[in-house]
C-alpha atoms as a PDB file:
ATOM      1  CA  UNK A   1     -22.316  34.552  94.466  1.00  0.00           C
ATOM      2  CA  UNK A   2     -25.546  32.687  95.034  1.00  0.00           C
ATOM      3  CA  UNK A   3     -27.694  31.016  92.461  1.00  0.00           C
ATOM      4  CA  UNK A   4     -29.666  34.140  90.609  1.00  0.00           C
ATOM      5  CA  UNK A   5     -26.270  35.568  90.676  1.00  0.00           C
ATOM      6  CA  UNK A   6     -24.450  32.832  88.773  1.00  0.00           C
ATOM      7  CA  UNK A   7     -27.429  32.845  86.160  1.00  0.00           C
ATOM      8  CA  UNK A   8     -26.568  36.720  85.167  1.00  0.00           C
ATOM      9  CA  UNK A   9     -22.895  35.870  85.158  1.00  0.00           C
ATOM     10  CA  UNK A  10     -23.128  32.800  82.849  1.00  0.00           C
ATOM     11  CA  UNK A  11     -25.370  35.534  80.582  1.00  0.00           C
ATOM     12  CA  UNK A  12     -22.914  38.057  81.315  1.00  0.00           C
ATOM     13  CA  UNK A  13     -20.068  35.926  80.257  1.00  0.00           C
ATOM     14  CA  UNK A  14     -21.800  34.323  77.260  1.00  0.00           C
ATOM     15  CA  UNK A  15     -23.553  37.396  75.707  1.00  0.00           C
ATOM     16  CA  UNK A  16     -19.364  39.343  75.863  1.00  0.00           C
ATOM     17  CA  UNK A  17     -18.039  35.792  74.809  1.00  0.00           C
ATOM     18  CA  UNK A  18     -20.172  35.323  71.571  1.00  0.00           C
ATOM     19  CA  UNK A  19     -19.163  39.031  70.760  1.00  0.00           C
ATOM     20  CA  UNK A  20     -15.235  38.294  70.786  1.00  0.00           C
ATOM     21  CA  UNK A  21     -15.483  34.504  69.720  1.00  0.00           C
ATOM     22  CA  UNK A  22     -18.436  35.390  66.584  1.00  0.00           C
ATOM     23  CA  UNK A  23     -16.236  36.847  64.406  1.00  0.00           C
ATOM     24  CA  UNK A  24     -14.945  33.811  63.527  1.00  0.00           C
ATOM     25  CA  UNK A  25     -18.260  32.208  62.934  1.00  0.00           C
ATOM     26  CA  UNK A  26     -18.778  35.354  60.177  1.00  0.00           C
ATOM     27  CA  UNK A  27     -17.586  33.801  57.094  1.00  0.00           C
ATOM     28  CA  UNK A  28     -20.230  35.023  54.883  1.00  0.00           C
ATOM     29  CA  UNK A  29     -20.139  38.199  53.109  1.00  0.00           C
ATOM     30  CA  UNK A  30     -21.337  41.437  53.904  1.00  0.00           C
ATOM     31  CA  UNK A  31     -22.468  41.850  50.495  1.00  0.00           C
ATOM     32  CA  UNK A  32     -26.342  41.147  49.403  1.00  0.00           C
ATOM     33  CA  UNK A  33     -26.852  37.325  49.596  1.00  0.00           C
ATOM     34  CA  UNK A  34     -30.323  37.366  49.080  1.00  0.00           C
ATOM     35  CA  UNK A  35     -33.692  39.353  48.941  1.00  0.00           C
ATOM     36  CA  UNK A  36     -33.979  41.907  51.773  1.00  0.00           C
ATOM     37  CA  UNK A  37     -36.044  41.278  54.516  1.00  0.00           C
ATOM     38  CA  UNK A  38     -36.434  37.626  54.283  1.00  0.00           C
ATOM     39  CA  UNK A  39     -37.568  35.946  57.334  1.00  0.00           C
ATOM     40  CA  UNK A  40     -35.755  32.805  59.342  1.00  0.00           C
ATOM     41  CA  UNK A  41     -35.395  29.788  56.733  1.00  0.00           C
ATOM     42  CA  UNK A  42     -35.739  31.381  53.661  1.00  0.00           C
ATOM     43  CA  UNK A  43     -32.553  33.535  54.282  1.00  0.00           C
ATOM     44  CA  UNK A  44     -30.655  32.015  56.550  1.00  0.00           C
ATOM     45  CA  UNK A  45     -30.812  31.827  60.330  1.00  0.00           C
ATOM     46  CA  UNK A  46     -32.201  35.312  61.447  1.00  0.00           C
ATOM     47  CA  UNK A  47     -33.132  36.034  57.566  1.00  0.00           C
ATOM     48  CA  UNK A  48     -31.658  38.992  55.853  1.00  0.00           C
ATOM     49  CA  UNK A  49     -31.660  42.580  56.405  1.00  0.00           C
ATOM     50  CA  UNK A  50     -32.478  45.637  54.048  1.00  0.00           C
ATOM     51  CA  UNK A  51     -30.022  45.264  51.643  1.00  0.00           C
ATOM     52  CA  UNK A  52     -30.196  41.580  51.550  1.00  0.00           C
ATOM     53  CA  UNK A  53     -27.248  40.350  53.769  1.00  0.00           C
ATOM     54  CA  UNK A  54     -27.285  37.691  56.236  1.00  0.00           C
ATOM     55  CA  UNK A  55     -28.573  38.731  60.250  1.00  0.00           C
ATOM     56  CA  UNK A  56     -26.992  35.845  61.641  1.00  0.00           C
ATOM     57  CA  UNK A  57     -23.563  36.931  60.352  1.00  0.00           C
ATOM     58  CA  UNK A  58     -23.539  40.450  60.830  1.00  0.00           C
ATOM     59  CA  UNK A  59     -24.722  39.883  64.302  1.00  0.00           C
ATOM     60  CA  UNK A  60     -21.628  37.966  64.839  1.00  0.00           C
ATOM     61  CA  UNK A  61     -19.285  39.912  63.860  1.00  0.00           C
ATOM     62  CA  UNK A  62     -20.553  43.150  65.367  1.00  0.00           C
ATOM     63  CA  UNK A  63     -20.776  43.234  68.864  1.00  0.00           C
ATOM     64  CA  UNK A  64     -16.422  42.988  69.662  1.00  0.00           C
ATOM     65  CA  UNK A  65     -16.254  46.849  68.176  1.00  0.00           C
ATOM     66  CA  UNK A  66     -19.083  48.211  70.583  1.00  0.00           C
ATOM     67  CA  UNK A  67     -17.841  46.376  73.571  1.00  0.00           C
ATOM     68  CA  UNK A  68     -14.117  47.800  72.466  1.00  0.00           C
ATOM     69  CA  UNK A  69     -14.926  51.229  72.293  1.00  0.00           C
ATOM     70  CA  UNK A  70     -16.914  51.120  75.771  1.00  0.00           C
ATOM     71  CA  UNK A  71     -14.410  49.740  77.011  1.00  0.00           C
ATOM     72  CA  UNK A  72     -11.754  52.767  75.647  1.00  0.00           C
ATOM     73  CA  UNK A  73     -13.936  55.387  76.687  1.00  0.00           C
ATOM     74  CA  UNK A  74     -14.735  53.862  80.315  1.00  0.00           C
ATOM     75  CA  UNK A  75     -10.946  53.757  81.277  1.00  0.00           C
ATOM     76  CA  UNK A  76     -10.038  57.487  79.520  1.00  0.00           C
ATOM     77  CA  UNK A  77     -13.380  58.625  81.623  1.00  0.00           C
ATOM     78  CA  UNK A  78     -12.280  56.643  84.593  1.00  0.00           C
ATOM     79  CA  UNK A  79      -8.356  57.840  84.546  1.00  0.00           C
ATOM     80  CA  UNK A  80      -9.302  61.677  83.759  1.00  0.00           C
ATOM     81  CA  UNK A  81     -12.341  61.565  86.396  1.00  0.00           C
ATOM     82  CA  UNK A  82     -10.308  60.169  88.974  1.00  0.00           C
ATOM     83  CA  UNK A  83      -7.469  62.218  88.316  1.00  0.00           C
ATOM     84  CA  UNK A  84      -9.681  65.931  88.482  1.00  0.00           C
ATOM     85  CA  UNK A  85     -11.534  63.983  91.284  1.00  0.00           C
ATOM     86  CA  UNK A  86      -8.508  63.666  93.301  1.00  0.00           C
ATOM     87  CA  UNK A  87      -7.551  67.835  92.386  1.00  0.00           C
ATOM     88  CA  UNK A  88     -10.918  68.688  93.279  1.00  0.00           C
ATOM     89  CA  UNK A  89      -9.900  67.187  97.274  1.00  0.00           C
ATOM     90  CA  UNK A  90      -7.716  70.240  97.473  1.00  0.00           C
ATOM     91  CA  UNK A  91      -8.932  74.118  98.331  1.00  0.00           C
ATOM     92  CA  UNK A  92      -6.764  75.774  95.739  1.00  0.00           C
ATOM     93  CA  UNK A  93      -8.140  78.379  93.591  1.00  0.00           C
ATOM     94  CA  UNK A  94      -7.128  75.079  90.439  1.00  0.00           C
ATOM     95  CA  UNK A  95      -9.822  72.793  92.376  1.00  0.00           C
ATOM     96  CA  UNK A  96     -12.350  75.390  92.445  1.00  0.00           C
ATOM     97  CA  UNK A  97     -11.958  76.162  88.775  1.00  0.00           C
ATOM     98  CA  UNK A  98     -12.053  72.429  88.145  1.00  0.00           C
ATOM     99  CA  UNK A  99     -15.111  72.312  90.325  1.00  0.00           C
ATOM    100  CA  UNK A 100     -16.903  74.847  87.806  1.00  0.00           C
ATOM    101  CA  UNK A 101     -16.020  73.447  85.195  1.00  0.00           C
ATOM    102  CA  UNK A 102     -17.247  69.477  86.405  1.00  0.00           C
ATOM    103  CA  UNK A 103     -20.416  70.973  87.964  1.00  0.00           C
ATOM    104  CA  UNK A 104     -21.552  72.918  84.615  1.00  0.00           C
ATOM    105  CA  UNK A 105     -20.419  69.444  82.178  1.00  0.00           C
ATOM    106  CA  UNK A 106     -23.111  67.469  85.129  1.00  0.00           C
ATOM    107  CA  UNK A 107     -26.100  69.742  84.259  1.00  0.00           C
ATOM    108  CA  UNK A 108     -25.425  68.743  80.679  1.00  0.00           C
ATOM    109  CA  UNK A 109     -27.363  65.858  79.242  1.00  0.00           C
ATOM    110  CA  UNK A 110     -25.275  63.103  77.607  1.00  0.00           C
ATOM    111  CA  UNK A 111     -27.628  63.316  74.707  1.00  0.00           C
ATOM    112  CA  UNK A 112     -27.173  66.786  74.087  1.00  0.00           C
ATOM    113  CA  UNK A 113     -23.360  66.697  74.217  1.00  0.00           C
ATOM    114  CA  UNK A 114     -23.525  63.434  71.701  1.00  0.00           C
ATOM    115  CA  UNK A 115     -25.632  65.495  69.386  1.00  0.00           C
ATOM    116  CA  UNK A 116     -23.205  68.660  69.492  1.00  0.00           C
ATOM    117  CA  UNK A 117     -19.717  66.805  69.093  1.00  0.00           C
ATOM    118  CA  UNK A 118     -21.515  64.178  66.249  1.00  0.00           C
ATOM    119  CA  UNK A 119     -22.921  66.794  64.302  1.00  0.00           C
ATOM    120  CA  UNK A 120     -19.534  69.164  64.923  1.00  0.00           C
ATOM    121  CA  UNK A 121     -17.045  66.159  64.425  1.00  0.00           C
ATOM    122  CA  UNK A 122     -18.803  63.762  62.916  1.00  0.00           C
ATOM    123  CA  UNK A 123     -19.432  60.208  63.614  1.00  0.00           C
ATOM    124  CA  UNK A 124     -16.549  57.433  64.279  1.00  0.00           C
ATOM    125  CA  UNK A 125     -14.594  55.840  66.816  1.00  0.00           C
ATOM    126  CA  UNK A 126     -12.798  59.357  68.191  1.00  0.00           C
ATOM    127  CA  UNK A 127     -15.918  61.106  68.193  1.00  0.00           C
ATOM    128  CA  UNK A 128     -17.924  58.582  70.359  1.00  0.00           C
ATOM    129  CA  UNK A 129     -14.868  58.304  73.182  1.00  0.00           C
ATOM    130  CA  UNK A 130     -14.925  61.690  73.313  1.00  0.00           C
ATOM    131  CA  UNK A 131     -18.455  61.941  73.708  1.00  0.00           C
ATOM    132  CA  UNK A 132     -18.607  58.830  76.154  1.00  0.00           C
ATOM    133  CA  UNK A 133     -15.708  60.746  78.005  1.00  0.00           C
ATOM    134  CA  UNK A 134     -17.383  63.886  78.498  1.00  0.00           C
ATOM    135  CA  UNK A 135     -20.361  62.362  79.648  1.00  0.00           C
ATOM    136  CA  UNK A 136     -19.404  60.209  82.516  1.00  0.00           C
ATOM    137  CA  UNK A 137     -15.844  62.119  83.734  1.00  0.00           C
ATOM    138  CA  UNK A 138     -18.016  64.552  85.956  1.00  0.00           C
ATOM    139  CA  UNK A 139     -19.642  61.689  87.835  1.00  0.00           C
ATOM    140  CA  UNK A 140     -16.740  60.278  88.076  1.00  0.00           C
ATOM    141  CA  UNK A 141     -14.298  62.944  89.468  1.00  0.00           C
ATOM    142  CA  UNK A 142     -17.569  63.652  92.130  1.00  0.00           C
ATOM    143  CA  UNK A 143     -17.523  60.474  93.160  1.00  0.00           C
ATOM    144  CA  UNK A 144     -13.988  60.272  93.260  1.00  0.00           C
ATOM    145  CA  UNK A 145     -14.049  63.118  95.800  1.00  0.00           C
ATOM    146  CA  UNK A 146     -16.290  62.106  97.935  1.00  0.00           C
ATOM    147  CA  UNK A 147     -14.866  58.277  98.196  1.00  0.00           C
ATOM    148  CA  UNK A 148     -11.262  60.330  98.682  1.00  0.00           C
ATOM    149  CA  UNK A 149     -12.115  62.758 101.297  1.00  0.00           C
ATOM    150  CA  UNK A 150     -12.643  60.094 104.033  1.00  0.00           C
ATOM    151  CA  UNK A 151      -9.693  58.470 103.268  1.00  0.00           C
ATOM    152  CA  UNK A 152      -7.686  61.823 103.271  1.00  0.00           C
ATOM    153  CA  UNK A 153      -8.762  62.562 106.685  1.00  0.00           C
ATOM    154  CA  UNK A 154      -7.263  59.282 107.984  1.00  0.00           C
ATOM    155  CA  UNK A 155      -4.999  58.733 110.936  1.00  0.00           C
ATOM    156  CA  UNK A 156      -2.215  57.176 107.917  1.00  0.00           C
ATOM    157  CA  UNK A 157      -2.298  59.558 105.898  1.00  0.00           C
ATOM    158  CA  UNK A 158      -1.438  62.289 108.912  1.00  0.00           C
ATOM    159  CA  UNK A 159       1.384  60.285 109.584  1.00  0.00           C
ATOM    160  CA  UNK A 160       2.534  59.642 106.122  1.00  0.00           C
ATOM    161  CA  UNK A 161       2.074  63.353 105.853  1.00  0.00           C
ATOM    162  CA  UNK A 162       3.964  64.106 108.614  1.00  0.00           C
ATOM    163  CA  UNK A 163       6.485  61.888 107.447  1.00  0.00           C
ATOM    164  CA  UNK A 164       7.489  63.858 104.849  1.00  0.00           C
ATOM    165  CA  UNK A 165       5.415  62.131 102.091  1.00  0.00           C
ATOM    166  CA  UNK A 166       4.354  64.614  99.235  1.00  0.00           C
ATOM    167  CA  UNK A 167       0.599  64.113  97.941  1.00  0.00           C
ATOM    168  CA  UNK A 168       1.343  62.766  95.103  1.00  0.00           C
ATOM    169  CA  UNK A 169       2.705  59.880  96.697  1.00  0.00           C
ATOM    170  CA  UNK A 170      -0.072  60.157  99.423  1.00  0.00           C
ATOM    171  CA  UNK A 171      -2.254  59.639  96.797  1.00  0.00           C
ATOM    172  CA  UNK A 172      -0.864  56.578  94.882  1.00  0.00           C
ATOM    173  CA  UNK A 173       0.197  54.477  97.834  1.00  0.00           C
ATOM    174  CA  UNK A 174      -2.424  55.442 101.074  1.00  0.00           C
ATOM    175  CA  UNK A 175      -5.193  57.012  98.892  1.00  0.00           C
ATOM    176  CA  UNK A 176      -5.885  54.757  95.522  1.00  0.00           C
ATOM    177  CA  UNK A 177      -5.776  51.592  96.844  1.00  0.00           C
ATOM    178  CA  UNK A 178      -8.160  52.008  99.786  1.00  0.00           C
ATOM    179  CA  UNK A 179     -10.566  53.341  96.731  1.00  0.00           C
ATOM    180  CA  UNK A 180      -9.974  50.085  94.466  1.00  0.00           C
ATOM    181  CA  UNK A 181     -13.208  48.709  95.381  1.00  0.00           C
ATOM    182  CA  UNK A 182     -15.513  51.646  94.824  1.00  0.00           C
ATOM    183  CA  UNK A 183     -14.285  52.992  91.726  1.00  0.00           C
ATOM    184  CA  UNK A 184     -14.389  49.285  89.859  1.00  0.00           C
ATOM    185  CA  UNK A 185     -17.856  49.081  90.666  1.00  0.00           C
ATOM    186  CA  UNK A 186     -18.329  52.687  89.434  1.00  0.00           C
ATOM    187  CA  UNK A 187     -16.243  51.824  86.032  1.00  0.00           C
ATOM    188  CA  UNK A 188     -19.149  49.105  85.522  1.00  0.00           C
ATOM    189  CA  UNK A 189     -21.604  51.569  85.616  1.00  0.00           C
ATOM    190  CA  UNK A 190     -19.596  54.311  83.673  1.00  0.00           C
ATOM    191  CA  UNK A 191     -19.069  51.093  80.986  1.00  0.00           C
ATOM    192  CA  UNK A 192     -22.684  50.080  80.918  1.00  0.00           C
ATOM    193  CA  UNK A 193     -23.794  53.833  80.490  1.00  0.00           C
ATOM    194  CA  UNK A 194     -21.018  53.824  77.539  1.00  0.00           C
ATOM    195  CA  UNK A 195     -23.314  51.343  75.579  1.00  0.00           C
ATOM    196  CA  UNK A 196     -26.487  52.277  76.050  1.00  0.00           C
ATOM    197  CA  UNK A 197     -24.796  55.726  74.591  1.00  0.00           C
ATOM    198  CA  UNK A 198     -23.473  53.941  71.790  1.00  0.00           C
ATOM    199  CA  UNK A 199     -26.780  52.066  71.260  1.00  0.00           C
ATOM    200  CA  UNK A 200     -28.623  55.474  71.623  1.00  0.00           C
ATOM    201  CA  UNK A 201     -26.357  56.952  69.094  1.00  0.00           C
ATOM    202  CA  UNK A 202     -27.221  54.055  66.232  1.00  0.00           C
ATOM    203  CA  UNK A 203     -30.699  54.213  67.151  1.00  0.00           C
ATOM    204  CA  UNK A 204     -30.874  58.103  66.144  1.00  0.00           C
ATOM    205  CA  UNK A 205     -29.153  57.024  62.989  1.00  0.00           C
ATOM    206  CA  UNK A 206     -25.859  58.545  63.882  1.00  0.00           C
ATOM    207  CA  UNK A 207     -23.041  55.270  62.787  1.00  0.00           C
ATOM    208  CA  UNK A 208     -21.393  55.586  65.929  1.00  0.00           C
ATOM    209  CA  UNK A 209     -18.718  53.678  65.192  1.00  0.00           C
ATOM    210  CA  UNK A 210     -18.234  54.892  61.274  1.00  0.00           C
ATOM    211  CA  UNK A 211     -20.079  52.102  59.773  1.00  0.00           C
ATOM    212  CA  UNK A 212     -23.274  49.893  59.911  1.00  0.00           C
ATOM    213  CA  UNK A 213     -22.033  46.812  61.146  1.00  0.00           C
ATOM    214  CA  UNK A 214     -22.389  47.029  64.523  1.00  0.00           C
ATOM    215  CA  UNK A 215     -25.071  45.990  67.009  1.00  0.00           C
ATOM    216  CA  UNK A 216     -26.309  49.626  67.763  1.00  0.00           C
ATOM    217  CA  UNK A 217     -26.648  50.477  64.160  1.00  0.00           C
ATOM    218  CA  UNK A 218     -28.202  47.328  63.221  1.00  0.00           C
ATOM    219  CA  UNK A 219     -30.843  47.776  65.321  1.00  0.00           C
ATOM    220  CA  UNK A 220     -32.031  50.988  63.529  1.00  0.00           C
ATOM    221  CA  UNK A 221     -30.996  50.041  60.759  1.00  0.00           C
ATOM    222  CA  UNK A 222     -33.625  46.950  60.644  1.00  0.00           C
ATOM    223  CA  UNK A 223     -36.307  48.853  62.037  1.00  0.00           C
ATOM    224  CA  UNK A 224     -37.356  49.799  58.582  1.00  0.00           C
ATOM    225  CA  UNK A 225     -38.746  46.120  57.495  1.00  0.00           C
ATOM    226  CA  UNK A 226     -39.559  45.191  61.211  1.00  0.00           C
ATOM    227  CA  UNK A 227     -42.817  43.539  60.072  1.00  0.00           C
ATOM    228  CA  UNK A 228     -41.317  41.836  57.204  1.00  0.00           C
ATOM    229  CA  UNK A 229     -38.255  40.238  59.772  1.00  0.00           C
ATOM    230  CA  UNK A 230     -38.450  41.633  62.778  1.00  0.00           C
ATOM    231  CA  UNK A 231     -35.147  39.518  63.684  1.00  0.00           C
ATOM    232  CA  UNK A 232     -32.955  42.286  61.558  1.00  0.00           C
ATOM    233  CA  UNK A 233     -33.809  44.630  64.710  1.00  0.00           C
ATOM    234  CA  UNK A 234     -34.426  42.742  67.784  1.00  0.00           C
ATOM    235  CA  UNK A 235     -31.485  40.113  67.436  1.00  0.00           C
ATOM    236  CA  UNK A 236     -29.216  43.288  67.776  1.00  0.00           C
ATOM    237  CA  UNK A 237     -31.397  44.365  70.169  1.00  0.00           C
ATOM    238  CA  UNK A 238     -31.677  41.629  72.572  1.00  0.00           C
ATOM    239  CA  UNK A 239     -27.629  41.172  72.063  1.00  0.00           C
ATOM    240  CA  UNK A 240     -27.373  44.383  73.761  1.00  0.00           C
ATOM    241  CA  UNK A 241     -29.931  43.907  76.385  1.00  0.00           C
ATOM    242  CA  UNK A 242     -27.630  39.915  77.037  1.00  0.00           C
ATOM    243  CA  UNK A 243     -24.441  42.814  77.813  1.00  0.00           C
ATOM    244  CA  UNK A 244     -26.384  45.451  79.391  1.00  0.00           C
ATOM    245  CA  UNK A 245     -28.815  43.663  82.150  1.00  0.00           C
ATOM    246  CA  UNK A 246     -27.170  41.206  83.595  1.00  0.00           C
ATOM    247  CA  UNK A 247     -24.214  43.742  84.209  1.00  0.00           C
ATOM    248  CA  UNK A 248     -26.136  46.205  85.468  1.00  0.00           C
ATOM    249  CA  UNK A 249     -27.516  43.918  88.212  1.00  0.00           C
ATOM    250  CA  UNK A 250     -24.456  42.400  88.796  1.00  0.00           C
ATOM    251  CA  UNK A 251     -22.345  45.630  89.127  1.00  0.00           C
ATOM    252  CA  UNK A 252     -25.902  46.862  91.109  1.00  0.00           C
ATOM    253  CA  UNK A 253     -24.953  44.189  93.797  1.00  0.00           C
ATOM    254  CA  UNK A 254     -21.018  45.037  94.043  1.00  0.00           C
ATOM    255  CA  UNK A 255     -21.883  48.557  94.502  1.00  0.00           C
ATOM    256  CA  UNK A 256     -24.285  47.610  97.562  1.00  0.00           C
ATOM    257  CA  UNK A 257     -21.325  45.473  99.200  1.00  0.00           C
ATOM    258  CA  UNK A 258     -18.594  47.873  98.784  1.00  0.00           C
ATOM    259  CA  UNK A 259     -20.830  50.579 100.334  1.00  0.00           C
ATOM    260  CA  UNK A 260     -21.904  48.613 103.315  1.00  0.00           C
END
């Protein structure tokens, strides 16, 4: 990885780092410690919000949550996608039906489906994986099937067919690890859509994660007194973007080399 490279990584790595490692810097309360909306200085670092608590420490101790939950939902979308990807490599009247069913969930938008489970099963931790789930396991079951139908057409996995090898054992020992690269780079993307689906979700006032100390909620949250501290919105804000852009470029460039 050459220099530009190394710059998103070391943001990468600091902006995930300060979400796990910030909790412990959070020793305040989250109760009112002050007027709302004061700015830098008079309130502590990044002032107060709304209700009068500190910026600094609720933006320390609320990225880990986010990150965890993005992380959840990416590998139950990434192990159900792959697995109905892998079904839909077959011609039985099961991978057609699984075909309908992907194709119709792809024309949905992720917003949409967010709004109808929230609003059906209201907002928290199960509610958002789900959501996150549904959104991204039809991308990923297509893509699946199109990075497994190559590899199923292979001179090894004739002969491992012919030597008696069932498909589920095609599958996990010719078929998944030829795939390794592709779909990692694809969980990246699956992950970073994840957030900006959480963030999208606090934004529209939603408290995707139950509560409203988290970075997506914050940033709505604070949007309110924006001219009074702007920091209650955009610190959240930007905490997101130090997660969000650096991986997307950097999972941009592993897609291009495992594709080449």
């Amino acid at each position: 990885m050459r220099g530009l490279g190394r710059v998103w990584l070391i943001l990468l790595v600091g902006a995930v780092g300060f979400a796990f490692v910030g909790p412990l810097f959070a020793t305040g309360s989250e109760t009112a410690v002050a007027a709302g909306y004061l700015p830098p200085g008079e309130g502590g670092l990044l002032g107060t919000d709304g209700l009068g608590r500190d910026v600094w420490q609720r933006l320390a101790a609320g990225g880990a949550g986010l990150l965890l939950v993005a992380a959840l939902a990416t590998g139950v979308a990434m192990l159900v996608g792959i697995s109905l990807g892998l079904v839909l490599t077959s011609r039985r009247p099961l991978a057609r039906g699984v075909g309908f069913v992907v194709d119709l969930l792809l024309v949905v938008p992720s917003m949409l489906t967010m709004m109808v489970l929230v609003f059906g099963l209201g907002s928290g931790v199960p509610t958002m994986v789900l959501v996150m789930t549904v959104a991204s396991v039809p991308f990923v079951a297509r893509f699946t099937r199109a990075a497994a139908l190559p590899v199923l057409r292979s001179d090894y996995v004739l002969a491992a067919r012919l030597g008696g090898d069932g498909w589920p054992r095609v599958f996990v020992r010719d078929v998944l690890p030829n795939l390794a690269g592709p779909l990692l780079a694809d969980a990246g993307t699956r992950f970073i859509g994840a957030l900006y689906l959480v963030a999208a979700a606090g934004f529209l006032g939603f408290s995707p994660l139950g509560g409203d100390s988290d970075w997506a909620t914050m940033v709505q949250a604070g949007l309110e007194g924006i001219r009074l501290n702007p920091w209650a919105s955009l610190a959240p804000a930007l905490a997101i973007a130090a997660v969000t852009v650096p991986a997307n470029i950097l999972v941009d460039r592993a897609m291009r080399k495992v594709t080449q």
